[in-house]
N, C-alpha and C. Protein backbone atom coordinates (compact mmCIF):
# COMPACT_ATOMS: atom_id res chain seq x y z
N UNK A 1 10.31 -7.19 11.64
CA UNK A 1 9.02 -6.76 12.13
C UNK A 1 7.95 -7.29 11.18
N UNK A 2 7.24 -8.02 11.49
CA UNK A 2 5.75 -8.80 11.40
C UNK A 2 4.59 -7.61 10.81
N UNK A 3 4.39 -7.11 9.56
CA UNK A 3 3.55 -6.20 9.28
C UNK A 3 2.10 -6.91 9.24
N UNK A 4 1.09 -6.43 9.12
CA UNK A 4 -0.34 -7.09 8.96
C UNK A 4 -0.86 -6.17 8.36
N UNK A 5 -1.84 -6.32 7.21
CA UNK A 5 -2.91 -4.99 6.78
C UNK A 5 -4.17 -5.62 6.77
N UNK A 6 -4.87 -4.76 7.32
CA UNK A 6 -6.28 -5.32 7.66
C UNK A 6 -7.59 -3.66 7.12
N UNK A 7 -8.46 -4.19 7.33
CA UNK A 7 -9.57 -2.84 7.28
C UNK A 7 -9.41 -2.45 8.51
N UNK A 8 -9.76 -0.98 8.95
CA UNK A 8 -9.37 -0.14 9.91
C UNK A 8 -11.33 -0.20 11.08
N UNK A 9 -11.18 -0.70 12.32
CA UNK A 9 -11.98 -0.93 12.89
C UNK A 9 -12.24 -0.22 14.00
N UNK A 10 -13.15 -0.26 14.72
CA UNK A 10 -13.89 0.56 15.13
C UNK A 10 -12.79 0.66 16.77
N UNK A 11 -12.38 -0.08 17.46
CA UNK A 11 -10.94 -0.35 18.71
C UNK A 11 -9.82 0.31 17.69
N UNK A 12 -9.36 0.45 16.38
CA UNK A 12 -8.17 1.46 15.96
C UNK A 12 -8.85 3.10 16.48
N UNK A 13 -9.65 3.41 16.94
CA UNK A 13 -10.12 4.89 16.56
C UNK A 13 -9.28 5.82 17.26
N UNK A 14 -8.49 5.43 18.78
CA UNK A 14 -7.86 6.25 19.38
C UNK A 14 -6.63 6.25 18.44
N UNK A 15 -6.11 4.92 18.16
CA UNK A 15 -4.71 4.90 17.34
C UNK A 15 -4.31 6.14 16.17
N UNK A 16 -6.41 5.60 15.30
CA UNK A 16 -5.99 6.58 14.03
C UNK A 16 -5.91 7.97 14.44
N UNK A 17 -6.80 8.45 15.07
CA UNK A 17 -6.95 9.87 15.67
C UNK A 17 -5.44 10.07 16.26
N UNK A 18 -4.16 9.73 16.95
CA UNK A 18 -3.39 10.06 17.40
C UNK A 18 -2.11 9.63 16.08
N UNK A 19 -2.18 8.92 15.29
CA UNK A 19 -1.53 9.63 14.19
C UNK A 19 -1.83 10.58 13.01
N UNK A 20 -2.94 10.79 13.23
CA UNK A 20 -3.35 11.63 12.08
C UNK A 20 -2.92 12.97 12.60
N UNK A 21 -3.22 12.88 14.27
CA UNK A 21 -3.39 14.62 15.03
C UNK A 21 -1.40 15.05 14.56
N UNK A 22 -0.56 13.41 15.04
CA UNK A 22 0.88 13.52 14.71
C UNK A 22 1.38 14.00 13.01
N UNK A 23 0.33 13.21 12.37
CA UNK A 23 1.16 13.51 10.86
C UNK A 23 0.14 14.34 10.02
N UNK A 24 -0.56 14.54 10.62
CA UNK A 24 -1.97 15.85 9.42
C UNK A 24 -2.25 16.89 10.45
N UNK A 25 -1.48 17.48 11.30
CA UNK A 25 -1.95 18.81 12.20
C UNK A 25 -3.39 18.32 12.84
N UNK A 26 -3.65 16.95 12.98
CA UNK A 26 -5.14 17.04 13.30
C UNK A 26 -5.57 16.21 12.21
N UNK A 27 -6.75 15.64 12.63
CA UNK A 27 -7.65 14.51 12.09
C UNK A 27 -8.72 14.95 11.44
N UNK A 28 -8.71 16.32 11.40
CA UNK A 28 -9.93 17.11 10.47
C UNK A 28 -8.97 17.20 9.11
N UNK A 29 -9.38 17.13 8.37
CA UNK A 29 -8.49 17.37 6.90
C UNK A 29 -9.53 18.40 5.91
N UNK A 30 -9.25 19.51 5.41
CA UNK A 30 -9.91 20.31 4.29
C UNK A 30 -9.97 19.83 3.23
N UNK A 31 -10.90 19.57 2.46
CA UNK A 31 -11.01 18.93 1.17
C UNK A 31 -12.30 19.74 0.48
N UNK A 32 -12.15 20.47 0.03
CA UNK A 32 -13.08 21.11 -1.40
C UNK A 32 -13.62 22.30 -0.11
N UNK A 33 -12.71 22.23 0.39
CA UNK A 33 -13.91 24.07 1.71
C UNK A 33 -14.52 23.25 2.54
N UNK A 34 -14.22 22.05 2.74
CA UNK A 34 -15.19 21.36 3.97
C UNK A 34 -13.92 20.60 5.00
N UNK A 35 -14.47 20.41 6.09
CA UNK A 35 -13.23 19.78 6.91
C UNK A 35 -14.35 18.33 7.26
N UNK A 36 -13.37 16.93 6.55
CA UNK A 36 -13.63 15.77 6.86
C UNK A 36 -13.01 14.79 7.75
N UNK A 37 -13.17 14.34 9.22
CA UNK A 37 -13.47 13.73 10.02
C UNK A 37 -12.50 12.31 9.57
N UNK A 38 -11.12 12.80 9.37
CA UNK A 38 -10.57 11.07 8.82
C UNK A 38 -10.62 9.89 9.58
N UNK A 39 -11.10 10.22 11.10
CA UNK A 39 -11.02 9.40 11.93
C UNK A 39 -12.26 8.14 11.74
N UNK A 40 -13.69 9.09 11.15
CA UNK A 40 -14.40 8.14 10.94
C UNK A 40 -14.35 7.48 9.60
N UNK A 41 -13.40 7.77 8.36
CA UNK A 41 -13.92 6.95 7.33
C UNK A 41 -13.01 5.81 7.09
N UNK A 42 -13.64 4.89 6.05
CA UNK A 42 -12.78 3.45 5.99
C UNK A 42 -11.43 3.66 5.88
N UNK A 43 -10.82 2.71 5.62
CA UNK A 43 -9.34 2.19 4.94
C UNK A 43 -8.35 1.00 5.54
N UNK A 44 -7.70 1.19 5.39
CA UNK A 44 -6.47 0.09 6.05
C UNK A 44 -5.66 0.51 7.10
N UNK A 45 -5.56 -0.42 8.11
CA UNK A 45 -4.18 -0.02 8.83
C UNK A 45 -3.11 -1.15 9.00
N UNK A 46 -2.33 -0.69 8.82
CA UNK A 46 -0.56 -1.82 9.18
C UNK A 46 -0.84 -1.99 10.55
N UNK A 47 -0.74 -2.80 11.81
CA UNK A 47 -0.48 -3.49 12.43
C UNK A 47 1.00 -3.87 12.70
N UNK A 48 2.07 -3.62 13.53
CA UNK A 48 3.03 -4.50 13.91
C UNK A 48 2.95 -4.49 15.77
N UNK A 49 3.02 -5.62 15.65
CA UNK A 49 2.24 -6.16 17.70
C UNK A 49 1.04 -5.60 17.58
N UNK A 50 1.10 -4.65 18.56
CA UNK A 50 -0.53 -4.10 19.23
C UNK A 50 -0.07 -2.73 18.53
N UNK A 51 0.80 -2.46 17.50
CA UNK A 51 1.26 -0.77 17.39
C UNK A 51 0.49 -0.29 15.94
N UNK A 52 -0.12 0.87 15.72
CA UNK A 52 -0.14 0.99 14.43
C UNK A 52 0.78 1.75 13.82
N UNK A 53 1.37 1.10 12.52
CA UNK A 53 2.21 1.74 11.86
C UNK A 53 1.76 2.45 10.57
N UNK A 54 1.12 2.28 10.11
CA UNK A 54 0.37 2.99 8.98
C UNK A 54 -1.16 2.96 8.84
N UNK A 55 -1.45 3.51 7.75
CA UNK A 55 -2.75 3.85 7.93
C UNK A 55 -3.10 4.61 6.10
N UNK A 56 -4.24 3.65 5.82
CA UNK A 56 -4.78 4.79 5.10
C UNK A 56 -6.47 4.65 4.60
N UNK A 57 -6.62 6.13 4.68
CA UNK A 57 -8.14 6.08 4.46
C UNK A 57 -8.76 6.58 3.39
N UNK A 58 -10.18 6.40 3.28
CA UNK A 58 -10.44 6.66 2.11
C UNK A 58 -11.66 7.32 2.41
N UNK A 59 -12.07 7.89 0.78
CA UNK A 59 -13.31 8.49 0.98
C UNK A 59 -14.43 7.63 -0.44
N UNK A 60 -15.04 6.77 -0.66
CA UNK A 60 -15.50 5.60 -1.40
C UNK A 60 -16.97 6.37 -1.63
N UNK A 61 -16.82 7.05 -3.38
CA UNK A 61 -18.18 7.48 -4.23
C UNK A 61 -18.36 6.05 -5.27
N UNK A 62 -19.12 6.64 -5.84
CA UNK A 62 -19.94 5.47 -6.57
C UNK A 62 -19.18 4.99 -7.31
N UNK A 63 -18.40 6.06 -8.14
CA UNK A 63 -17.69 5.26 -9.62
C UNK A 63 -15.94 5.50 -8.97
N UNK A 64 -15.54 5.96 -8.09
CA UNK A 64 -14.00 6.24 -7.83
C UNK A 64 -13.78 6.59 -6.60
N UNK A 65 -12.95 6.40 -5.97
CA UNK A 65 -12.38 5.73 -4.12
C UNK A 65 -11.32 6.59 -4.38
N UNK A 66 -11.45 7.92 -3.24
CA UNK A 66 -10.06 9.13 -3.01
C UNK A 66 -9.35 8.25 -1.91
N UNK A 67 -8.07 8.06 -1.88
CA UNK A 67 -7.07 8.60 -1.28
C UNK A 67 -7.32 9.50 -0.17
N UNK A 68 -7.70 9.92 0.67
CA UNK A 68 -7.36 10.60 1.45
C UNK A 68 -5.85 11.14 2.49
N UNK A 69 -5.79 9.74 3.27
CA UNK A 69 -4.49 10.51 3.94
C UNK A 69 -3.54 8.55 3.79
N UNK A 70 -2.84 8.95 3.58
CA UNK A 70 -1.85 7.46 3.22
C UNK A 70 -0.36 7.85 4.11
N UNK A 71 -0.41 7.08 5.16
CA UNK A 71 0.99 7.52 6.25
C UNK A 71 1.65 5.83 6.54
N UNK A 72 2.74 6.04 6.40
CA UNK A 72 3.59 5.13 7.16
C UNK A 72 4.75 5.50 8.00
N UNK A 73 4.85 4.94 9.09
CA UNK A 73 5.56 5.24 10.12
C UNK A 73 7.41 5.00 10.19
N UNK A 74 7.37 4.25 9.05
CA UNK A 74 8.38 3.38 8.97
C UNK A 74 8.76 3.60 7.04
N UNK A 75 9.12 4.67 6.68
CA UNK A 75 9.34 5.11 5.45
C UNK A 75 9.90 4.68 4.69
N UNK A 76 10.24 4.21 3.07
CA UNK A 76 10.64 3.16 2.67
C UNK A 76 10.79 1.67 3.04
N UNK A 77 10.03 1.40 3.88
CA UNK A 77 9.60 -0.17 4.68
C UNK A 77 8.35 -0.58 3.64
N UNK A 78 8.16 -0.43 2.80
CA UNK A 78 7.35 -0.76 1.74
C UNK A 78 5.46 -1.24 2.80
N UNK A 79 5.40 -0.23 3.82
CA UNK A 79 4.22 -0.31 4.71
C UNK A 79 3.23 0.27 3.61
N UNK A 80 3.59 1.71 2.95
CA UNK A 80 2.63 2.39 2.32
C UNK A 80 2.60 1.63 0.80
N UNK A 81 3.23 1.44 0.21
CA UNK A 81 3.08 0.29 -1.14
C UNK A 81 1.98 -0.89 -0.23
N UNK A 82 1.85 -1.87 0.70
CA UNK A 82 1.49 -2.75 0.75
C UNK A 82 0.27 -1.93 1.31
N UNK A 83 -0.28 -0.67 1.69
CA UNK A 83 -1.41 -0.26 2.07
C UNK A 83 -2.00 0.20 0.75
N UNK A 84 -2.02 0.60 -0.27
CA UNK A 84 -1.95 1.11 -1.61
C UNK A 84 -2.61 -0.21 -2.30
N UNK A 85 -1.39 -1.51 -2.37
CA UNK A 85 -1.80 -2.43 -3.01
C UNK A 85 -3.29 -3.45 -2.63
N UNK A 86 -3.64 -2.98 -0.67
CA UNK A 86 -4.86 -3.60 -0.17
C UNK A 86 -5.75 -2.47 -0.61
N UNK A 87 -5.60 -1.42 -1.04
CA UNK A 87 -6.87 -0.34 -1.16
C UNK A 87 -6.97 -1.11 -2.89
N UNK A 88 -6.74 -1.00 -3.61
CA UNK A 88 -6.46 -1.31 -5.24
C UNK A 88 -7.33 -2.87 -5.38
N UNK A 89 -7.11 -3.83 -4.25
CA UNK A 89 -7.70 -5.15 -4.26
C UNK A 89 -8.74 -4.68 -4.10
N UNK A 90 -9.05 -4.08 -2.65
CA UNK A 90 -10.62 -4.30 -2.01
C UNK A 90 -11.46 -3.19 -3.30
N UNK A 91 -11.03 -2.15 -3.81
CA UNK A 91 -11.67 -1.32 -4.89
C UNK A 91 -12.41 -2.58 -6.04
N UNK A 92 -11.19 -3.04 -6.62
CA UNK A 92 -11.54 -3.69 -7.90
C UNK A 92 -12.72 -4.90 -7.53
N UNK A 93 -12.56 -5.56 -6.48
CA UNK A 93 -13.55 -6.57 -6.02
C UNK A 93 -14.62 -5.53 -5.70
N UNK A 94 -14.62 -4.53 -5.22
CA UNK A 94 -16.00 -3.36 -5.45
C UNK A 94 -16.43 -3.23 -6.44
N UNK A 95 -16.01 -3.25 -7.49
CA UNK A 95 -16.25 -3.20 -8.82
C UNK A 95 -16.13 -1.86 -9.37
N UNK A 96 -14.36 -1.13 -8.64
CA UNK A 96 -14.48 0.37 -8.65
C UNK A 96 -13.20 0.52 -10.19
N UNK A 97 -13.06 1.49 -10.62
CA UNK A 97 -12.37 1.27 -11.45
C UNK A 97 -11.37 2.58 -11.67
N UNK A 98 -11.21 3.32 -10.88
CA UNK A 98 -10.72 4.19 -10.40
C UNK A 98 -10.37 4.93 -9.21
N UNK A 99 -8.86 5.08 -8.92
CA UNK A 99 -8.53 5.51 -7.75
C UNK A 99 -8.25 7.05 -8.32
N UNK A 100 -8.24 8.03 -7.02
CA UNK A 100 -7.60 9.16 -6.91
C UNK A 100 -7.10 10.21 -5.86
N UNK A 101 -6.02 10.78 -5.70
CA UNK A 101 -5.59 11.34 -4.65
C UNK A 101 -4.63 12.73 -4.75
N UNK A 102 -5.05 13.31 -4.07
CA UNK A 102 -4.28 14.61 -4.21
C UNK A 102 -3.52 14.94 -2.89
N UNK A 103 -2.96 15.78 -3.13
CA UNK A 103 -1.44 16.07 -2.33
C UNK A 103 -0.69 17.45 -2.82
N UNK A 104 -0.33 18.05 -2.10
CA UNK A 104 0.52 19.34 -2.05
C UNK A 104 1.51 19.39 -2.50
N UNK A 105 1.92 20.64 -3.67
CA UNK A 105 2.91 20.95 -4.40
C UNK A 105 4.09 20.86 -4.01
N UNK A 106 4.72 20.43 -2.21
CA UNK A 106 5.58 20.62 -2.10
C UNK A 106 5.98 19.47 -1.80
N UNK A 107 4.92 18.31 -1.77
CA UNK A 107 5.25 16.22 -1.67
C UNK A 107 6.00 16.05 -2.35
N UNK A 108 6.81 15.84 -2.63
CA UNK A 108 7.75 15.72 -3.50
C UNK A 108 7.87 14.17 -3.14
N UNK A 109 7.97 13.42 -1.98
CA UNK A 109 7.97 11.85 -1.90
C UNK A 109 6.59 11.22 -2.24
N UNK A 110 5.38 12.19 -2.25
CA UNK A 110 4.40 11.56 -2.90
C UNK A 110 4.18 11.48 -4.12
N UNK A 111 4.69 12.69 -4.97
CA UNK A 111 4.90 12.44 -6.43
C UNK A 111 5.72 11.15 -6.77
N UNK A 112 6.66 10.88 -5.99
CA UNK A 112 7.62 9.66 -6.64
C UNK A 112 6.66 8.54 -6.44
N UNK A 113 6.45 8.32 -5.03
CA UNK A 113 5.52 7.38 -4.73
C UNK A 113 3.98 7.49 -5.85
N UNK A 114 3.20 8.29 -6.06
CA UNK A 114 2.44 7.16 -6.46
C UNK A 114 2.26 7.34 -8.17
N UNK A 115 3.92 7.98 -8.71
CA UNK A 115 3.79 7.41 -10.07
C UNK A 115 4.04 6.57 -10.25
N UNK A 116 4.64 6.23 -9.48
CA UNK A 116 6.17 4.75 -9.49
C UNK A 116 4.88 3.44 -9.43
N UNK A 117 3.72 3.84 -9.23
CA UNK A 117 2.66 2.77 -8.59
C UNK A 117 1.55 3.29 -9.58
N UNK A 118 1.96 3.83 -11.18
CA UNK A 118 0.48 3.68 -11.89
C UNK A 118 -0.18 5.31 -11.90
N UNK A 119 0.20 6.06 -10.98
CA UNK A 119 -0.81 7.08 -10.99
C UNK A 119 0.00 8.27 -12.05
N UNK A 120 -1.10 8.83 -12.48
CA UNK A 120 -0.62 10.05 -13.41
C UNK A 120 -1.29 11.22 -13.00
N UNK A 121 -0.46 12.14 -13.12
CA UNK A 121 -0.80 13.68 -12.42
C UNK A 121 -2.12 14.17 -13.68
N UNK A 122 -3.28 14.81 -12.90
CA UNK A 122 -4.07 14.73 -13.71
C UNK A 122 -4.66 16.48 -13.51
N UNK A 123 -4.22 17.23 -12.50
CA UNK A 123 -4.83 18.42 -12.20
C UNK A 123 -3.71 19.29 -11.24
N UNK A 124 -3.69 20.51 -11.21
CA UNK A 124 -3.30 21.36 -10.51
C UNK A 124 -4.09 22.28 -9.98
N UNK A 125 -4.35 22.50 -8.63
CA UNK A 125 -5.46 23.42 -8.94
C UNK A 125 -4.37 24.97 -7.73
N UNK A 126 -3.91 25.73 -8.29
CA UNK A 126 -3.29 26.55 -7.51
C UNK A 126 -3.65 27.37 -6.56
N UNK A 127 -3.27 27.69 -5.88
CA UNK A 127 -3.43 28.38 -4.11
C UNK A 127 -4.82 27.75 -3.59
N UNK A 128 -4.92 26.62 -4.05
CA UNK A 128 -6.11 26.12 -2.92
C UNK A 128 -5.38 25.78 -1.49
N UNK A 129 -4.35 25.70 -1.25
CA UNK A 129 -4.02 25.28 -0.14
C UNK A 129 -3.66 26.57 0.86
N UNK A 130 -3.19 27.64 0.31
CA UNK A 130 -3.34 29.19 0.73
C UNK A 130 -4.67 29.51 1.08
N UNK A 131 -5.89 29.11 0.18
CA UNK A 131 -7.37 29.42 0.84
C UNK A 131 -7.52 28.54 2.08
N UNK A 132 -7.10 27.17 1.67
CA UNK A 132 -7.55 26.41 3.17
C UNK A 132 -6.58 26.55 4.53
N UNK A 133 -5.67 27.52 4.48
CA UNK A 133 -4.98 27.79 5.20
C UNK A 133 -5.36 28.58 6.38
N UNK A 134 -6.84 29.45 5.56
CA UNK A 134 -7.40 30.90 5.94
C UNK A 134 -8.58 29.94 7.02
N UNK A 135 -8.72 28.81 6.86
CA UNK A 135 -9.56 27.85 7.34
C UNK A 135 -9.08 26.55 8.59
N UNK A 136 -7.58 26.82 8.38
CA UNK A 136 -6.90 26.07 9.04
C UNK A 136 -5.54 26.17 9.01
N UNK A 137 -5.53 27.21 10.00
CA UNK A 137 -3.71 28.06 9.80
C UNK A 137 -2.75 27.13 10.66
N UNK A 138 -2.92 25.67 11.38
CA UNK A 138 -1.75 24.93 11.54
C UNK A 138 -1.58 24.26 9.78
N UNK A 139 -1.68 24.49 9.20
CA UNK A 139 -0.85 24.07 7.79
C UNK A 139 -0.03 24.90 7.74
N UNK A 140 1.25 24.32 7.44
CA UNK A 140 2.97 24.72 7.57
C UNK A 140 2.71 25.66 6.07
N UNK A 141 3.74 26.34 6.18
CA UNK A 141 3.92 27.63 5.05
C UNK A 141 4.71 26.67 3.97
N UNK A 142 6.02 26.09 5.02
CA UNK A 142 7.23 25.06 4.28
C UNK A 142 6.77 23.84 4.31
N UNK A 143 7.12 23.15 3.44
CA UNK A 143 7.24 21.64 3.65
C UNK A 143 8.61 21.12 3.55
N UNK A 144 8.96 20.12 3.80
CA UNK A 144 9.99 19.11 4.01
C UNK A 144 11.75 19.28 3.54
N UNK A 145 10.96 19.93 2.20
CA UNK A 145 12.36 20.45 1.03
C UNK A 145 12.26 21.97 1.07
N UNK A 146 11.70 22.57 2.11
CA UNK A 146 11.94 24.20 2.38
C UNK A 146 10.80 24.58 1.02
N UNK A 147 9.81 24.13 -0.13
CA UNK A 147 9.29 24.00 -0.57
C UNK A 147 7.98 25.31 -0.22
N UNK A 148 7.52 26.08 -0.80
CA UNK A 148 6.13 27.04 -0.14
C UNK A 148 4.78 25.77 -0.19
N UNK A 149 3.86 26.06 0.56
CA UNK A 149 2.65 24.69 0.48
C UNK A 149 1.75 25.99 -0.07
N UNK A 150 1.31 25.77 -1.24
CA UNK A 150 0.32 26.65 -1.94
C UNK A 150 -0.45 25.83 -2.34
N UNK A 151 -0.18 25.04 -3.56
CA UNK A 151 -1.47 23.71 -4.40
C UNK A 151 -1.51 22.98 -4.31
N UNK A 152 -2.89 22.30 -4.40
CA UNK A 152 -3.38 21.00 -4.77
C UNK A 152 -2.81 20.44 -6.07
N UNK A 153 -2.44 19.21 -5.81
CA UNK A 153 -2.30 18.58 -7.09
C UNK A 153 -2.48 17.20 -6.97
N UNK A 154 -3.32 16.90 -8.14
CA UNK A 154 -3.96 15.47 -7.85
C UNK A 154 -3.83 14.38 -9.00
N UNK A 155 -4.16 13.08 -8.59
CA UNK A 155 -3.31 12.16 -9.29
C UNK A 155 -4.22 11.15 -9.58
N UNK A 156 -4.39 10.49 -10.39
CA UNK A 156 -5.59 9.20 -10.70
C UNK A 156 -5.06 7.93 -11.13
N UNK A 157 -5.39 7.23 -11.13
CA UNK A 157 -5.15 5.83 -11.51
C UNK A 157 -6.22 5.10 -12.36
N UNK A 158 -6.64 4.87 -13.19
CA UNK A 158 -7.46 3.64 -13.81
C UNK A 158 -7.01 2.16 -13.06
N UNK A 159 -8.12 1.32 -12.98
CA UNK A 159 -7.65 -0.04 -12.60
C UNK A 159 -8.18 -0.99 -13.55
């Protein structure tokens, strides 16, 4: 299979919106008590034929570019490494010099993933994900490894 990564355009919008609604309960995502709209902000998507297989977006401040939601369809297919490695290019030619992304205490494949790629755990912030729950009760109690979903925990990179 023929992967492609490109910037995510304005004809992906039904695509992204129908995996995000599949792999984030929905395309609204909670971030700091606010619910952000992943459908409209930048990032990358994988391409194989006319299908999208991954996806990731971002949220791009002045001095450092979040991570937001980073999915591949096709898991260990090195889709999300090669979406990671186009966010890291297009940053540094921004002249950004820091990435960061947070993720739930119970990722346990995102911890591997993005130390294995540079990032170091830099914060915990506990039962924020229990408050945003009170805000958005399709967030699962369990995650993946029978795991409780209570905290934030977030991860940075220097470039």
């Amino acid at each position: 299979m023929t992967v492609t990564i490109r910037a995510i355009e304005e004809d992906d919008h039904a695509a992204v919106r129908e995996l995000l609604t599949a792999r984030w309960a929905g395309p609204e995502i909670l971030l700091d008590g606010q619910m952000v709209d992943a459908t409209r902000l930048p990032g990358f998507a994988a391409i194989a034929g006319s299908q999208l297989v991954g996806l990731v977006t971002l949220i791009k401040r002045d001095t450092e570019w979040e991570i937001l939601t980073l999915d591949s369809l096709n898991r260990w297919g090195g889709i999300g490494t090669r979406l990671l490695d186009a966010v890291v290019e297009s940053a540094r030619a921004a002249g950004i010099h820091r990435l960061s992304v947070r993720t739930s205490n119970d990722n346990l494949d995102a911890f591997r993933f993005y130390q294995r790629r540079g990032f170091r755990l830099e914060r915990i912030a506990q039962g924020v994900i229990d408050d945003e729950r009170e805000l958005k009760p399709e967030i699962p109690l369990r995650g993946d490894y029978g795991i409780e979903i209570r905290d934030e925990v977030q991860f940075g990179r220097a470039l």
